[in-house]
Structures are given as structure tokens and as C-alpha cells.
PDB file of N, CA and C in Angstrom:
ATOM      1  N   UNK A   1      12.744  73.790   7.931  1.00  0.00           N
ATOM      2  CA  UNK A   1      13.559  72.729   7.375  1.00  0.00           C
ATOM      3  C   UNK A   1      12.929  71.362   7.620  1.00  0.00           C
ATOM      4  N   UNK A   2      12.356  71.524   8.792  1.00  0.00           N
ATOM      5  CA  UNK A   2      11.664  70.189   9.341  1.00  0.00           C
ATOM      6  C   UNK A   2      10.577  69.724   8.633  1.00  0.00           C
ATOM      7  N   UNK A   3       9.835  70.366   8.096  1.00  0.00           N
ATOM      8  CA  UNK A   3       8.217  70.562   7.640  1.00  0.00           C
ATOM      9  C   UNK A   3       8.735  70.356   6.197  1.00  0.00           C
ATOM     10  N   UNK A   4      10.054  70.881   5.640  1.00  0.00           N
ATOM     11  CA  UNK A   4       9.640  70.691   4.111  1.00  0.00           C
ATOM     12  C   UNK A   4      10.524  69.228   3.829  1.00  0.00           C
ATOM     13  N   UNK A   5      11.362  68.470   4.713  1.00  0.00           N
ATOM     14  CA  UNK A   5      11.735  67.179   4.458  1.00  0.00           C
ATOM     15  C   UNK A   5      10.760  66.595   4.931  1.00  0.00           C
ATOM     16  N   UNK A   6       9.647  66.413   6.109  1.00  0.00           N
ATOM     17  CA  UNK A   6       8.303  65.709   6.307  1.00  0.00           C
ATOM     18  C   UNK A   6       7.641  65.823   5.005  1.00  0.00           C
ATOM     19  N   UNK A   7       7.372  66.577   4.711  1.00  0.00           N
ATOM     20  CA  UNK A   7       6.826  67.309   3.611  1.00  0.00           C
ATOM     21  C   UNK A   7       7.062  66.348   1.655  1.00  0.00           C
ATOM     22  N   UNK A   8       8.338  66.311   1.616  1.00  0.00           N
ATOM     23  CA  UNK A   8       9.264  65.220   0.782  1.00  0.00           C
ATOM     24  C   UNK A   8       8.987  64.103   1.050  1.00  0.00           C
ATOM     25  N   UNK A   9       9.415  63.637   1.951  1.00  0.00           N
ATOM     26  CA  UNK A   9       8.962  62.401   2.510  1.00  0.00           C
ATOM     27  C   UNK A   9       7.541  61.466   2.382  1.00  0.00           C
ATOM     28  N   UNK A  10       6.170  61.993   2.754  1.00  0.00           N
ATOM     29  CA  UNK A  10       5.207  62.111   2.712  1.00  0.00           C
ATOM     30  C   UNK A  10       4.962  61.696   0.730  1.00  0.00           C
ATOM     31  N   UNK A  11       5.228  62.895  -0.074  1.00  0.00           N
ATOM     32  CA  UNK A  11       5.222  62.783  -0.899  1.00  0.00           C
ATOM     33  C   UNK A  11       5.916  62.285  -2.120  1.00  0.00           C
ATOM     34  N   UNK A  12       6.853  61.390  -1.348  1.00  0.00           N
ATOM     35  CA  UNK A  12       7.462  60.222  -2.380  1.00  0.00           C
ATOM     36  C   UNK A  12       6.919  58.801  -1.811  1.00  0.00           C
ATOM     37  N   UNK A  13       6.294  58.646  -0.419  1.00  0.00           N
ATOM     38  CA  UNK A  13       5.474  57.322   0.522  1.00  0.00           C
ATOM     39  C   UNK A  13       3.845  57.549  -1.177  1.00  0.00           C
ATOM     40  N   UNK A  14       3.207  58.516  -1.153  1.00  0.00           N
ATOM     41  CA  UNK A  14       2.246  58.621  -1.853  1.00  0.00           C
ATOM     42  C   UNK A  14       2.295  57.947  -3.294  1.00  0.00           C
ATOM     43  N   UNK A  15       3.736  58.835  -3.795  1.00  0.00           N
ATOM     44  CA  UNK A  15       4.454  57.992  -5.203  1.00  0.00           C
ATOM     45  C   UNK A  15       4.377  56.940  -5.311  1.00  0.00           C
ATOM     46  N   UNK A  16       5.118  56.069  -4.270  1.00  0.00           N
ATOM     47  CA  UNK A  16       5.585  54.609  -4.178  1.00  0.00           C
ATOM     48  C   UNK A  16       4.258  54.637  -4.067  1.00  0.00           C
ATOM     49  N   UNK A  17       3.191  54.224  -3.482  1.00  0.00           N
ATOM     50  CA  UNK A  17       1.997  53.780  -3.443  1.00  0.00           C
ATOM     51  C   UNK A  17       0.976  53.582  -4.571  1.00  0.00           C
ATOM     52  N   UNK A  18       0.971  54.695  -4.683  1.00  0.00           N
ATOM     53  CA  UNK A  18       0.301  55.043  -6.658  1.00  0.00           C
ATOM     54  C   UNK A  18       0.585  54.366  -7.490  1.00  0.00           C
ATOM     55  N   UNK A  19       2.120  53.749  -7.591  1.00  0.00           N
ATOM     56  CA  UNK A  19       2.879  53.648  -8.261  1.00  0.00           C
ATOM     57  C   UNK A  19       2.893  52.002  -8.252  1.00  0.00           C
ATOM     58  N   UNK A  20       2.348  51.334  -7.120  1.00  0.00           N
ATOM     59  CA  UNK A  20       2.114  50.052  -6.587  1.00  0.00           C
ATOM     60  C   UNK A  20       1.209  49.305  -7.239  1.00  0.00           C
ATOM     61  N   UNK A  21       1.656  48.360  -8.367  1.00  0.00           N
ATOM     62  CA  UNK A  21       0.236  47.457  -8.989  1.00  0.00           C
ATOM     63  C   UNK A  21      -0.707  46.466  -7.796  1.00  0.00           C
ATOM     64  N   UNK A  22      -0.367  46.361  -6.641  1.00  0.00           N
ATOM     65  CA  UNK A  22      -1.304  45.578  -5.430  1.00  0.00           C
ATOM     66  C   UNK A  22      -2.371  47.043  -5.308  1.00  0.00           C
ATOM     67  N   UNK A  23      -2.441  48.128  -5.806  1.00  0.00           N
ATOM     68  CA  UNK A  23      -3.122  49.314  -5.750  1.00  0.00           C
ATOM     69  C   UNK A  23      -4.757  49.088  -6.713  1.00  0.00           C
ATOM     70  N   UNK A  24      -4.099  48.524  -7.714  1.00  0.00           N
ATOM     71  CA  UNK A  24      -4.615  48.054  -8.969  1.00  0.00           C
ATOM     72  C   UNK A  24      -5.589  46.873  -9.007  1.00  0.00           C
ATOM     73  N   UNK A  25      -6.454  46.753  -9.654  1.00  0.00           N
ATOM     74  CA  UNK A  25      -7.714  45.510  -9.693  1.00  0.00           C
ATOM     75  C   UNK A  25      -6.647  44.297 -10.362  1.00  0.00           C
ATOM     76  N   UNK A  26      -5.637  44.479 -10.708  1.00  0.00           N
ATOM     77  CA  UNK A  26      -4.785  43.381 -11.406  1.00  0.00           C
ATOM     78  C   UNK A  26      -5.294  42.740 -13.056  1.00  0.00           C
ATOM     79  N   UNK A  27      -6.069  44.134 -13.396  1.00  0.00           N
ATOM     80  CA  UNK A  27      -6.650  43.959 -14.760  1.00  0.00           C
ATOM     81  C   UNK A  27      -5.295  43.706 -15.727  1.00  0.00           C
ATOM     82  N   UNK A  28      -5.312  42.838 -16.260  1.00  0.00           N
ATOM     83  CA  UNK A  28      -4.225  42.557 -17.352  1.00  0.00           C
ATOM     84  C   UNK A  28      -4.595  43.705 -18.783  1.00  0.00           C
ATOM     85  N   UNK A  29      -3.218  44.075 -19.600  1.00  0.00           N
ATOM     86  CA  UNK A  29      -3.691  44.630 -20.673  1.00  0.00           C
ATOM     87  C   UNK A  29      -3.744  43.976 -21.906  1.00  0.00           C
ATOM     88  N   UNK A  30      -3.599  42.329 -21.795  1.00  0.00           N
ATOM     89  CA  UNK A  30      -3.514  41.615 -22.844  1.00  0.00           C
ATOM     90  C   UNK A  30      -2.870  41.669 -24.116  1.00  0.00           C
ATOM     91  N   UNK A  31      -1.556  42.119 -23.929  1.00  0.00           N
ATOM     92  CA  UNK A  31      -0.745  42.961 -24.829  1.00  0.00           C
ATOM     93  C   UNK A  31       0.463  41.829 -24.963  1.00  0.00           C
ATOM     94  N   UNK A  32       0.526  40.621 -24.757  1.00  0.00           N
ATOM     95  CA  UNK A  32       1.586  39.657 -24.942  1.00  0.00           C
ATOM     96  C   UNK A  32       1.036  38.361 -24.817  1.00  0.00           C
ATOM     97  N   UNK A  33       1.712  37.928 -25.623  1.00  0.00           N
ATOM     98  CA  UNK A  33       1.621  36.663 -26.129  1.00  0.00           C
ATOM     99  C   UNK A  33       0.845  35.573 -24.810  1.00  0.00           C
ATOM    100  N   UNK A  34       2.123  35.783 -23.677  1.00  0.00           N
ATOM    101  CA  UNK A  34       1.982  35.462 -22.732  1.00  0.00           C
ATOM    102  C   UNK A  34       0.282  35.331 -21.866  1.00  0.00           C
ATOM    103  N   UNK A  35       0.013  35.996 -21.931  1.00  0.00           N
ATOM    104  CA  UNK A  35      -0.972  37.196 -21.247  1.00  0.00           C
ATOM    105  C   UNK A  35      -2.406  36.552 -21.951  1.00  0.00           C
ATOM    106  N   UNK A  36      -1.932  36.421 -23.609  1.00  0.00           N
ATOM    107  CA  UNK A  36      -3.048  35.339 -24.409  1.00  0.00           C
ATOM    108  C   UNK A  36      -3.231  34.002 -24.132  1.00  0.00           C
ATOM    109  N   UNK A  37      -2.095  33.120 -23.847  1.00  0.00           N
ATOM    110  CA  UNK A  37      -1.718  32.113 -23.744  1.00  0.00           C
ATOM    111  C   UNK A  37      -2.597  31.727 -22.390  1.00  0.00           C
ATOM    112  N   UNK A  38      -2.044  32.328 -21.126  1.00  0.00           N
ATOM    113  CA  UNK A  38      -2.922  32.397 -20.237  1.00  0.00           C
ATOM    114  C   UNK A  38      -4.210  32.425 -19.795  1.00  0.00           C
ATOM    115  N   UNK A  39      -4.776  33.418 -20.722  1.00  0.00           N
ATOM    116  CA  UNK A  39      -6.283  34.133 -20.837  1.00  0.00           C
ATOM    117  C   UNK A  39      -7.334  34.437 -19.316  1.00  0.00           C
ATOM    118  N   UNK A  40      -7.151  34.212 -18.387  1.00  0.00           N
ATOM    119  CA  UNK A  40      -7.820  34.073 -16.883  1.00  0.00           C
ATOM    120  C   UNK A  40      -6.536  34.540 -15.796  1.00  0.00           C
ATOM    121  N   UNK A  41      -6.843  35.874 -15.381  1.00  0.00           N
ATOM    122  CA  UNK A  41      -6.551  36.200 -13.985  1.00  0.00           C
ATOM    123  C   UNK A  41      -7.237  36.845 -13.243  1.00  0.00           C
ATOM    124  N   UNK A  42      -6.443  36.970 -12.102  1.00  0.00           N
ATOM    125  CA  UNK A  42      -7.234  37.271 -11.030  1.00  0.00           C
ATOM    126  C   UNK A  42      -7.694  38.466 -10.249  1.00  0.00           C
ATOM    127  N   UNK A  43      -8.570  38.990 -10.299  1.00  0.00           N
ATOM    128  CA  UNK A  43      -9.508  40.080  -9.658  1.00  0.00           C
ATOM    129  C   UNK A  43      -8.913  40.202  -8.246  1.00  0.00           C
ATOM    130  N   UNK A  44      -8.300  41.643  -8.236  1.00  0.00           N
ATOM    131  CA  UNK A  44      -7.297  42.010  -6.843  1.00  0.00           C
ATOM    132  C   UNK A  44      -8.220  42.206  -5.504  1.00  0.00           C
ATOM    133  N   UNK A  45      -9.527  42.686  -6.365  1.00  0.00           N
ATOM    134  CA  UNK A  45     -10.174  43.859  -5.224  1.00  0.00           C
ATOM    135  C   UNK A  45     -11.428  42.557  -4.978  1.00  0.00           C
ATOM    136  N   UNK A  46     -11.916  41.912  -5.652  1.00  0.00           N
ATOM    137  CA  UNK A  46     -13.349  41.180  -5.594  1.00  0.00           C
ATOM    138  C   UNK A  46     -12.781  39.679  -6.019  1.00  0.00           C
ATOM    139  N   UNK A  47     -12.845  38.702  -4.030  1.00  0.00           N
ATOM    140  CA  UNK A  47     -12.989  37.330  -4.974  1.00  0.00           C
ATOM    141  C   UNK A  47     -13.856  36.566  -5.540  1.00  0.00           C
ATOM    142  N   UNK A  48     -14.776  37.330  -6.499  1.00  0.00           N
ATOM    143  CA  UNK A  48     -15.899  36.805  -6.827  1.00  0.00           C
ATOM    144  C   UNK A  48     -15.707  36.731  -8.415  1.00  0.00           C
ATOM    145  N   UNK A  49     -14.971  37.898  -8.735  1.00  0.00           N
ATOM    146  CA  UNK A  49     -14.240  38.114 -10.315  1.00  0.00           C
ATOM    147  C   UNK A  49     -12.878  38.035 -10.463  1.00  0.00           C
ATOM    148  N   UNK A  50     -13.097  38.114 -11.977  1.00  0.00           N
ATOM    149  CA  UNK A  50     -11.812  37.815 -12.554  1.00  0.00           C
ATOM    150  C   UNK A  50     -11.630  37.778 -13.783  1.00  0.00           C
ATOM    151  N   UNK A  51     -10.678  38.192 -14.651  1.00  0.00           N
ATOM    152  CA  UNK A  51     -10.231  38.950 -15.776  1.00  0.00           C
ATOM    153  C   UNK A  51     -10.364  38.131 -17.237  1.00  0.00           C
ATOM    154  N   UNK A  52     -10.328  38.272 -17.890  1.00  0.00           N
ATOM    155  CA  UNK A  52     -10.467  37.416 -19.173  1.00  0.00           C
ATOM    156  C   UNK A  52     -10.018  37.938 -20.274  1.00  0.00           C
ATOM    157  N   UNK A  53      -8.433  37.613 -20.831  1.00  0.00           N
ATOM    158  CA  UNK A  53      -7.557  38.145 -22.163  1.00  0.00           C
ATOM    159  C   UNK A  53      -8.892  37.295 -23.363  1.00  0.00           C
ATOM    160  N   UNK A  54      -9.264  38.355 -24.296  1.00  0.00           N
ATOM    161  CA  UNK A  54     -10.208  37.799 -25.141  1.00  0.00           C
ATOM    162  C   UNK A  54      -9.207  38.202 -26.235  1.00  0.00           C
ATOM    163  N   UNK A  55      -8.855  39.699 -26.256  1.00  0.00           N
ATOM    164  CA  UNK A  55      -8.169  39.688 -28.164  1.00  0.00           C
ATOM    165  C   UNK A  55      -6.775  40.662 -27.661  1.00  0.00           C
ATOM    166  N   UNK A  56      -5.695  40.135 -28.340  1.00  0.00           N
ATOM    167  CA  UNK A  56      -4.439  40.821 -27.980  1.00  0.00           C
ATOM    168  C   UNK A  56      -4.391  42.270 -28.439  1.00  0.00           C
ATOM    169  N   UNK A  57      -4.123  43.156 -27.025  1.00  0.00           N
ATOM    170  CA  UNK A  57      -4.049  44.680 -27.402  1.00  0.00           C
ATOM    171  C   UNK A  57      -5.349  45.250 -26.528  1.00  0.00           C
ATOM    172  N   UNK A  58      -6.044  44.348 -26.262  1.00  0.00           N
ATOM    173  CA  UNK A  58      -7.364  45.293 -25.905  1.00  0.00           C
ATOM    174  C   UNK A  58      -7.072  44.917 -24.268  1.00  0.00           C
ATOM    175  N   UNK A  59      -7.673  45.440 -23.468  1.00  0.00           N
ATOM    176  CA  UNK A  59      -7.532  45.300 -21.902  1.00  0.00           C
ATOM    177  C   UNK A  59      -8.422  44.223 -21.999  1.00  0.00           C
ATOM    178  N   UNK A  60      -8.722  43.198 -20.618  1.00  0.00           N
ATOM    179  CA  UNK A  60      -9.258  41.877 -20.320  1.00  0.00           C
ATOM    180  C   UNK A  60     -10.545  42.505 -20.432  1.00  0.00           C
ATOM    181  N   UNK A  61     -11.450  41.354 -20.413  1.00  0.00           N
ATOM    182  CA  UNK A  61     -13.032  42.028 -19.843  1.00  0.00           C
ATOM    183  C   UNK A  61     -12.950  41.633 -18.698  1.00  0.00           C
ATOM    184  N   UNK A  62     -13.969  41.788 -17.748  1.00  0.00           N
ATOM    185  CA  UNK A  62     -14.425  41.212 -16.383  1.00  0.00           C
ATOM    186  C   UNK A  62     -15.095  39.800 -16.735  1.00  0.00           C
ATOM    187  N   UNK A  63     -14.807  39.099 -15.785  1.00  0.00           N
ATOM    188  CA  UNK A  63     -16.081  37.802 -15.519  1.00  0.00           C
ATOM    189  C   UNK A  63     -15.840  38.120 -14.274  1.00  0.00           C
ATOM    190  N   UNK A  64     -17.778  37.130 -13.785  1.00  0.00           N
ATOM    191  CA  UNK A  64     -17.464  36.791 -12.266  1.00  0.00           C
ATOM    192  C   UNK A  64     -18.123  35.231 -12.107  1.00  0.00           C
ATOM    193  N   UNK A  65     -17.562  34.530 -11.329  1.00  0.00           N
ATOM    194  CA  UNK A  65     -17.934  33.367 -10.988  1.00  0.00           C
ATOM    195  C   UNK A  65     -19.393  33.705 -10.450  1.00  0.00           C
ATOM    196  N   UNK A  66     -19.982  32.408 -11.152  1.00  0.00           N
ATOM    197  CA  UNK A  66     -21.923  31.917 -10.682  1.00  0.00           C
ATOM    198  C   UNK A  66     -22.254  32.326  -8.998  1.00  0.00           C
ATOM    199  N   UNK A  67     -21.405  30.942  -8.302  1.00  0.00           N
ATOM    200  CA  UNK A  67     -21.229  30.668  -7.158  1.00  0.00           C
ATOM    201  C   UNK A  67     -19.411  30.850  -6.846  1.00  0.00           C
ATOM    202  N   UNK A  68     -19.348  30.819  -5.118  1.00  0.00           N
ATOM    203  CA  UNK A  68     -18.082  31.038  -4.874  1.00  0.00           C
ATOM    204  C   UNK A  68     -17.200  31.767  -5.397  1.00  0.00           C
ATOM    205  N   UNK A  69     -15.894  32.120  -5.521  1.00  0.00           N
ATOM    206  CA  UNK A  69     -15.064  32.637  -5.819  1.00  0.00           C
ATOM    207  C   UNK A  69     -13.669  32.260  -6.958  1.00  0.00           C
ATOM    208  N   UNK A  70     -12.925  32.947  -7.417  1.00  0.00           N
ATOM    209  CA  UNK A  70     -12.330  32.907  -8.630  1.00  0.00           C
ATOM    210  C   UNK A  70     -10.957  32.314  -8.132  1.00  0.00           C
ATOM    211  N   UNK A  71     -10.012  31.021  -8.059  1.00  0.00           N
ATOM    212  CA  UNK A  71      -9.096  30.728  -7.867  1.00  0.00           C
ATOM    213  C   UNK A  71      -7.655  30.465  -8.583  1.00  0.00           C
ATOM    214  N   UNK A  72      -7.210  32.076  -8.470  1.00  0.00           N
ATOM    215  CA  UNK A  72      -6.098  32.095  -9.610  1.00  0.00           C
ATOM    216  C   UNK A  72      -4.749  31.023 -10.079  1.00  0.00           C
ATOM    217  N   UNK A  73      -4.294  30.490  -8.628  1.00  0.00           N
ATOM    218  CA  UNK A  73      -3.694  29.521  -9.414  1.00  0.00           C
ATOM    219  C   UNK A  73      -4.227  28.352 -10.238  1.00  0.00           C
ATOM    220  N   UNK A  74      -5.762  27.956  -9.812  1.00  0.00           N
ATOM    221  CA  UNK A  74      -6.119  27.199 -10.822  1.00  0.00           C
ATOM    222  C   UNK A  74      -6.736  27.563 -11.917  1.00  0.00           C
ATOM    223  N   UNK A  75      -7.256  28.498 -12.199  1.00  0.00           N
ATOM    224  CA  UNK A  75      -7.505  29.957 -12.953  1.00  0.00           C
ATOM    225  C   UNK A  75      -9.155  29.363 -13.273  1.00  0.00           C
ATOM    226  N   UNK A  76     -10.041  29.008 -12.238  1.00  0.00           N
ATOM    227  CA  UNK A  76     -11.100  28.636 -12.289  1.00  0.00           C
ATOM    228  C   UNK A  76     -11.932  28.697 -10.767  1.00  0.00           C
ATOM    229  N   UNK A  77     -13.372  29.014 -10.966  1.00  0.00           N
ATOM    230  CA  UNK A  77     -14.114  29.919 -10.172  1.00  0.00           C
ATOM    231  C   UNK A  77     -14.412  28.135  -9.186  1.00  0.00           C
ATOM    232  N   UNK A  78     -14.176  28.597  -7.985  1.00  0.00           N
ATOM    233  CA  UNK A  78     -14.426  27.074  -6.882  1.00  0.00           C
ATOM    234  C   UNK A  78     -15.363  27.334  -5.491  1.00  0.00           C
ATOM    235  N   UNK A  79     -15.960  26.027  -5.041  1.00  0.00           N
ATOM    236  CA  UNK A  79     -16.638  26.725  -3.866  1.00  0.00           C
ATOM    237  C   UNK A  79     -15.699  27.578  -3.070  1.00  0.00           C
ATOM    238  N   UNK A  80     -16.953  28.487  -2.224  1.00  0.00           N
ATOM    239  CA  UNK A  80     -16.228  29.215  -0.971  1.00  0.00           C
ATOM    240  C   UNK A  80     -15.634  27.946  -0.023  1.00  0.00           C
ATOM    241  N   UNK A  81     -15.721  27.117   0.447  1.00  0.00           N
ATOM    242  CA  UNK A  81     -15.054  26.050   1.007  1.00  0.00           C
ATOM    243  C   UNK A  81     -13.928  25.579   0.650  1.00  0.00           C
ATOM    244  N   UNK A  82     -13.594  26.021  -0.437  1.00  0.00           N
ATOM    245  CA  UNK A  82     -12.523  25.453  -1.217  1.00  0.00           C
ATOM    246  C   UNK A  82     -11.358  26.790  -1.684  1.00  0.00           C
ATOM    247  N   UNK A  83     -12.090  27.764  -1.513  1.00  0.00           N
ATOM    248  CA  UNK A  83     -11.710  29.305  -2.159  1.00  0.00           C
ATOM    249  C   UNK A  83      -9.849  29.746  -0.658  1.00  0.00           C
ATOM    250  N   UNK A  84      -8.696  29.732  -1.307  1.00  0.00           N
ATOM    251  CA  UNK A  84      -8.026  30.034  -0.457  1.00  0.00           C
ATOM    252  C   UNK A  84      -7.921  31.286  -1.074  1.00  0.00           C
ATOM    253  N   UNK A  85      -7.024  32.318   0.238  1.00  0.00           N
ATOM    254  CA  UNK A  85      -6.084  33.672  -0.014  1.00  0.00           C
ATOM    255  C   UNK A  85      -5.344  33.054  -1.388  1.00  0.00           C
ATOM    256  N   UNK A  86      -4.635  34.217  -1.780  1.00  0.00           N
ATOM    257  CA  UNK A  86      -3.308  33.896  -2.628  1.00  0.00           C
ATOM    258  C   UNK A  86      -2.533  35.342  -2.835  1.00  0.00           C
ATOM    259  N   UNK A  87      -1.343  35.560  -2.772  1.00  0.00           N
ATOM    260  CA  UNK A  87      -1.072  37.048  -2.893  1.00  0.00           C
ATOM    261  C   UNK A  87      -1.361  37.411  -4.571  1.00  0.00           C
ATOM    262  N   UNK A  88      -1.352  38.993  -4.469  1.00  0.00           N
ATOM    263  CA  UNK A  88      -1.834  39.299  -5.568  1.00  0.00           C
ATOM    264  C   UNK A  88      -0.268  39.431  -6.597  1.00  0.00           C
ATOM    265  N   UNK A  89      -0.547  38.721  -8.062  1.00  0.00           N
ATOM    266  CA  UNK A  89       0.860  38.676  -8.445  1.00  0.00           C
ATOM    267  C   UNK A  89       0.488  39.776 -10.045  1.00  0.00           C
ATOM    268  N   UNK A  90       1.296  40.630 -10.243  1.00  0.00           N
ATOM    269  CA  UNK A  90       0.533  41.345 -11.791  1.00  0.00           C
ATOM    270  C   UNK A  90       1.353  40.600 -12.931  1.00  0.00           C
ATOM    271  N   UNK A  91       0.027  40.939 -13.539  1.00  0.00           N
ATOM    272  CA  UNK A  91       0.291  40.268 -14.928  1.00  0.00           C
ATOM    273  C   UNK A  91       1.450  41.312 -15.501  1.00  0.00           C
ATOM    274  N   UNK A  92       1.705  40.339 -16.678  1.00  0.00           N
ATOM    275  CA  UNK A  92       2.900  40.724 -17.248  1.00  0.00           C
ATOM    276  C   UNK A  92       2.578  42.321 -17.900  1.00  0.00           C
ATOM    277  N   UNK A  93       1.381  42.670 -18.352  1.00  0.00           N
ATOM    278  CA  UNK A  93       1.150  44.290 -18.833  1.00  0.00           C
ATOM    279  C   UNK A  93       0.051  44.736 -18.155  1.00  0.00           C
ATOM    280  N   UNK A  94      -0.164  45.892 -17.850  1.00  0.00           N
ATOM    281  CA  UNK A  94      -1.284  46.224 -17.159  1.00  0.00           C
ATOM    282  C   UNK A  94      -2.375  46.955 -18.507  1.00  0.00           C
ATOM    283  N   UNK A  95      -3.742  46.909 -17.958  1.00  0.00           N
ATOM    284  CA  UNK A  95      -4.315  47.801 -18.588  1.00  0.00           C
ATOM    285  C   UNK A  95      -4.143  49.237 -18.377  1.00  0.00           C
ATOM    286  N   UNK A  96      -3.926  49.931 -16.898  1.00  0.00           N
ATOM    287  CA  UNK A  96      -3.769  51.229 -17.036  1.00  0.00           C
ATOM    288  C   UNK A  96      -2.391  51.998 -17.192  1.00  0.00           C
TER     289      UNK A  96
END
């Protein structure tokens, strides 16, 4: 009884996780207006890149900043001196 509620347990912690867009590179799927309007977010896993809505419907491409890193609230690549944290926020559609 013990082993198959551990067991449950375990495997709804995995769900929720999977299931978690902070899991995700925070690739946008460029599927709203919104999302166009915007065009630049931010790369979950690498602060060196970052996403680029080019045509509505298609997933972002990648960019990566020259030098330093990609700074999503200003949605432009800045020195590392200048480069803060920021939590990761998902775009309004995902690509996957």
C-alpha cells in the first residue's frame, strides 16, 4: 500500500515538472498578435540568446548576442556588467 501511493506520488511530482514551462528554453510559438508585436524574448537556458518572433504561426528563431548577454526586460543584448538575473516569465504560446 505504501510503495504504490510513493509510487503515485513520485509520478504526478514528474507530471507537474514536465508539465512546467521554467522546464522549457522559453521559445515563443509566435502564434499571437501579441507575441508579434513584441518580437524578442528571452532564452531560459543560455544568457547569451534569445528568441526572435519573425512570421506569425511559425516558432521564433534563435539569436545570440555579439558580446554579453540578452536582457529581457529591455529586450536587447547588454554588457556582462550590466547583464542582471530576471525570472523566467513564458510567453503567451509556446513552441512545443
Amino acid at each position: 500500500m505504501k510503495a504504490s501511493i510513493l509510487a503515485i506520488f513520485f509520478v504526478a511530482i514528474i507530471g507537474i515538472a514536465l508539465g512546467s514551462n521554467n522546464l522549457r528554453d522559453g521559445r515563443p510559438g509566435c502564434a499571437t498578435d501579441i507575441e508579434m508585436r513584441q518580437v524578442y524574448y528571452r532564452n531560459f537556458w543560455d544568457a547569451n540568446a534569445y528568441w526572435k518572433c519573425i512570421n506569425k504561426g511559425v516558432p521564433a528563431s534563435p539569436m545570440r548576442c555579439e558580446e554579453g548577454g540578452y536582457q529581457g526586460n529591455l529586450r536587447k543584448c547588454v554588457d556582462w556588467e550590466d547583464w542582471e538575473w530576471e525570472d523566467p516569465v513564458a510567453p503567451p504560446s509556446s513552441a512545443y
